[in-house]
Protein backbone atom coordinates (compact mmCIF):
# COMPACT_ATOMS: atom_id res chain seq x y z
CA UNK A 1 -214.18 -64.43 -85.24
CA UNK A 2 -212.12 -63.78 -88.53
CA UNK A 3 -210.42 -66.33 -89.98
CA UNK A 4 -206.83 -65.21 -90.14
CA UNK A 5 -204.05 -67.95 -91.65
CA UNK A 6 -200.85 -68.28 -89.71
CA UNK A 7 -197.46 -69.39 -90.93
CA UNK A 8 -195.10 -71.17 -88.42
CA UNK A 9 -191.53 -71.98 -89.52
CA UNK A 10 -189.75 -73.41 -87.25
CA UNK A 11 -187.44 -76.88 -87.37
CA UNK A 12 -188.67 -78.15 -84.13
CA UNK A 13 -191.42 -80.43 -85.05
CA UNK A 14 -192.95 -80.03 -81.69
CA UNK A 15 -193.13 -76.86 -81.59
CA UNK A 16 -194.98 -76.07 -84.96
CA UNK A 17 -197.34 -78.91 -84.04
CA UNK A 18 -198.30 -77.25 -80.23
CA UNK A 19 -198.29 -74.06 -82.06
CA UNK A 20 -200.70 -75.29 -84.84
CA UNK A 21 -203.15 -77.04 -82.17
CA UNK A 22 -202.68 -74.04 -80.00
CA UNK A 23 -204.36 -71.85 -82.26
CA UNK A 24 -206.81 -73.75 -84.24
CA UNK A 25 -208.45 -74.70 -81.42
CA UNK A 26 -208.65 -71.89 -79.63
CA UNK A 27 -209.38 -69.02 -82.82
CA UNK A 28 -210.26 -71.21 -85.11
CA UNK A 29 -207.11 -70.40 -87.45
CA UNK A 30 -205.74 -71.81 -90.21
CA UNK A 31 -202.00 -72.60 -89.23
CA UNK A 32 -199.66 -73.82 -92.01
CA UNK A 33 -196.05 -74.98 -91.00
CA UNK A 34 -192.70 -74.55 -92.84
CA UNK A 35 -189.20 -76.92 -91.06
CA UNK A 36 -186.68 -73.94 -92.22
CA UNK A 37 -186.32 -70.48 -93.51
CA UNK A 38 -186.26 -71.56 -97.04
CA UNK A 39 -189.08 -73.25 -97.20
CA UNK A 40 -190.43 -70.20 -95.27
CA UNK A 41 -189.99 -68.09 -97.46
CA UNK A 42 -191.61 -70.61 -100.46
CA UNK A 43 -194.65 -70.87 -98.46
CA UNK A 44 -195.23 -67.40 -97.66
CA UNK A 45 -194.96 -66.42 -100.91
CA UNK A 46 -197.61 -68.96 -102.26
CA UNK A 47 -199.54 -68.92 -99.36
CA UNK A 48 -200.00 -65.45 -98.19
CA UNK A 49 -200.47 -65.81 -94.31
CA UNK A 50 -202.25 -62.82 -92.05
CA UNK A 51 -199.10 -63.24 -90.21
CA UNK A 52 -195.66 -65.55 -89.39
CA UNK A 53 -194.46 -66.88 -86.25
CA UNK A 54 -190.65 -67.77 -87.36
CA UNK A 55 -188.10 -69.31 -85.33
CA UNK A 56 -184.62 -67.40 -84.70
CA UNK A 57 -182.70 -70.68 -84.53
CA UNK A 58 -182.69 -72.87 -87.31
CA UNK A 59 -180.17 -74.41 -89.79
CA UNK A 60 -179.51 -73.35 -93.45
CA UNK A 61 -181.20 -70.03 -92.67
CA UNK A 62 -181.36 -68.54 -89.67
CA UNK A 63 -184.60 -66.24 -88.60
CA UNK A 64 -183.07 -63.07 -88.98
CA UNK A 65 -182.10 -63.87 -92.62
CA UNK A 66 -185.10 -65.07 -93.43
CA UNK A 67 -187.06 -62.29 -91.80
CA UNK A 68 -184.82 -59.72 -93.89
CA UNK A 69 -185.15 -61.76 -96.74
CA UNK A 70 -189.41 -61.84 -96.39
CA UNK A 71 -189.57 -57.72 -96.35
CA UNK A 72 -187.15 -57.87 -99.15
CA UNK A 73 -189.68 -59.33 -101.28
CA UNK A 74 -192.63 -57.56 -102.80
CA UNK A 75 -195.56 -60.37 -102.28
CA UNK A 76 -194.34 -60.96 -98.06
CA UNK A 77 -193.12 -57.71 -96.92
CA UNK A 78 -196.10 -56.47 -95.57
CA UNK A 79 -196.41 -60.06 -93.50
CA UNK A 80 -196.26 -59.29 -90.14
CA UNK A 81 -193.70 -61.65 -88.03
CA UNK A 82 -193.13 -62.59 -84.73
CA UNK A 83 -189.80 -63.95 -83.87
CA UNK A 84 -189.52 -67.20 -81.01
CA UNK A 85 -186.89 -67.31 -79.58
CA UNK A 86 -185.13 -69.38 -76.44
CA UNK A 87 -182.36 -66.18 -75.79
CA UNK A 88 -183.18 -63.41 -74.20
CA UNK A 89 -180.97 -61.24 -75.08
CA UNK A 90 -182.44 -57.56 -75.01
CA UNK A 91 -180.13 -55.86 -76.92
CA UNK A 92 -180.48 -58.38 -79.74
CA UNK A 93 -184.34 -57.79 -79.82
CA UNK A 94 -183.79 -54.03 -80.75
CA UNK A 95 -181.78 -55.31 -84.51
CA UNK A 96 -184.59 -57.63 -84.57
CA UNK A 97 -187.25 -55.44 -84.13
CA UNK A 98 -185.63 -52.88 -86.41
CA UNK A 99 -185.20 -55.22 -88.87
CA UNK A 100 -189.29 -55.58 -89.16
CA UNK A 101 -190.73 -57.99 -86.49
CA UNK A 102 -193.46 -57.39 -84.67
CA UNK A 103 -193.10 -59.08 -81.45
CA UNK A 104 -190.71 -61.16 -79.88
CA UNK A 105 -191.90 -64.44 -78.25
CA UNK A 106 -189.78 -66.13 -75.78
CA UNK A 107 -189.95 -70.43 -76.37
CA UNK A 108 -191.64 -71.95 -74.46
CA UNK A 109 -194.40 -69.97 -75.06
CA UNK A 110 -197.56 -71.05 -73.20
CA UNK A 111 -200.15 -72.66 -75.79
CA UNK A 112 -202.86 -71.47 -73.54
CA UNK A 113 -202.81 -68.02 -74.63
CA UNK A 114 -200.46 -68.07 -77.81
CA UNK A 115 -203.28 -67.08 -79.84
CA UNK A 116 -204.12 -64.35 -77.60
CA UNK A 117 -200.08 -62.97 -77.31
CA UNK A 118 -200.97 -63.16 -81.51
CA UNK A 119 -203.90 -60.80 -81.78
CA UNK A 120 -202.70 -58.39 -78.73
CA UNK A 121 -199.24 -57.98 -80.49
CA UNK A 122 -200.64 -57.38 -84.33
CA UNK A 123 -203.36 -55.05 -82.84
CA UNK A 124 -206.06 -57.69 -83.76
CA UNK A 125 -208.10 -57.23 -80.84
């Protein structure tokens, strides 16, 4: 098992703490949390995660900024990122997904196999 890092930003405090328990104890990761897009992007830059789970909905920057504003910069473009989300809204997901995400995951996700949903979508299997 490799030891990947994983950034969640997300303002819901129980979400980035079912997503950090989620997948520490079931890959073993190192999951690092961020409470907005801001501070999103600070950590990313310092901390150089495998990959991002980022939240669409969040106030003082919302996901898609900060996703545009990650592949804007030179040491997190190459991040991979998975948006969560509570809309589905399919036509949205297309500007999202152009915009560089990965994978859109619809909140709640199920903790049971949120690691899993991880490595299928960023081809880590």
């Amino acid at each position: 098992m490799t030891l990947k890092k994983i950034l969640v930003i997300d303002d819901e405090i129980d979400i980035r703490e079912i997503a950090r328990i989620s997948m520490e104890m079931s890959k073993g990761w190192e999951v690092i949390t961020a409470t907005n897009g801001k501070e999103g992007l600070l950590v990313a830059s310092e901390q150089q995660p495998d990959a991002i789970l980022l939240d669409l909905t969040m106030p003082e920057m919302d996901g898609l900024t900060t996703l545009r504003q990650l592949k804007k910069h030179h040491s997190t473009k190459y991040i991979p990122v998975i948006l969560l989300t509570a809309q589905v809204q399919s036509t949205i997901d297309q500007d999202y997904l152009k915009s560089g995400a990965k994978a859109i995951f619809i909140k709640p996700f199920d903790p049971v196999i949120l690691g899993d949903q991880v490595e299928l979508s960023l081809g880590w299997r």
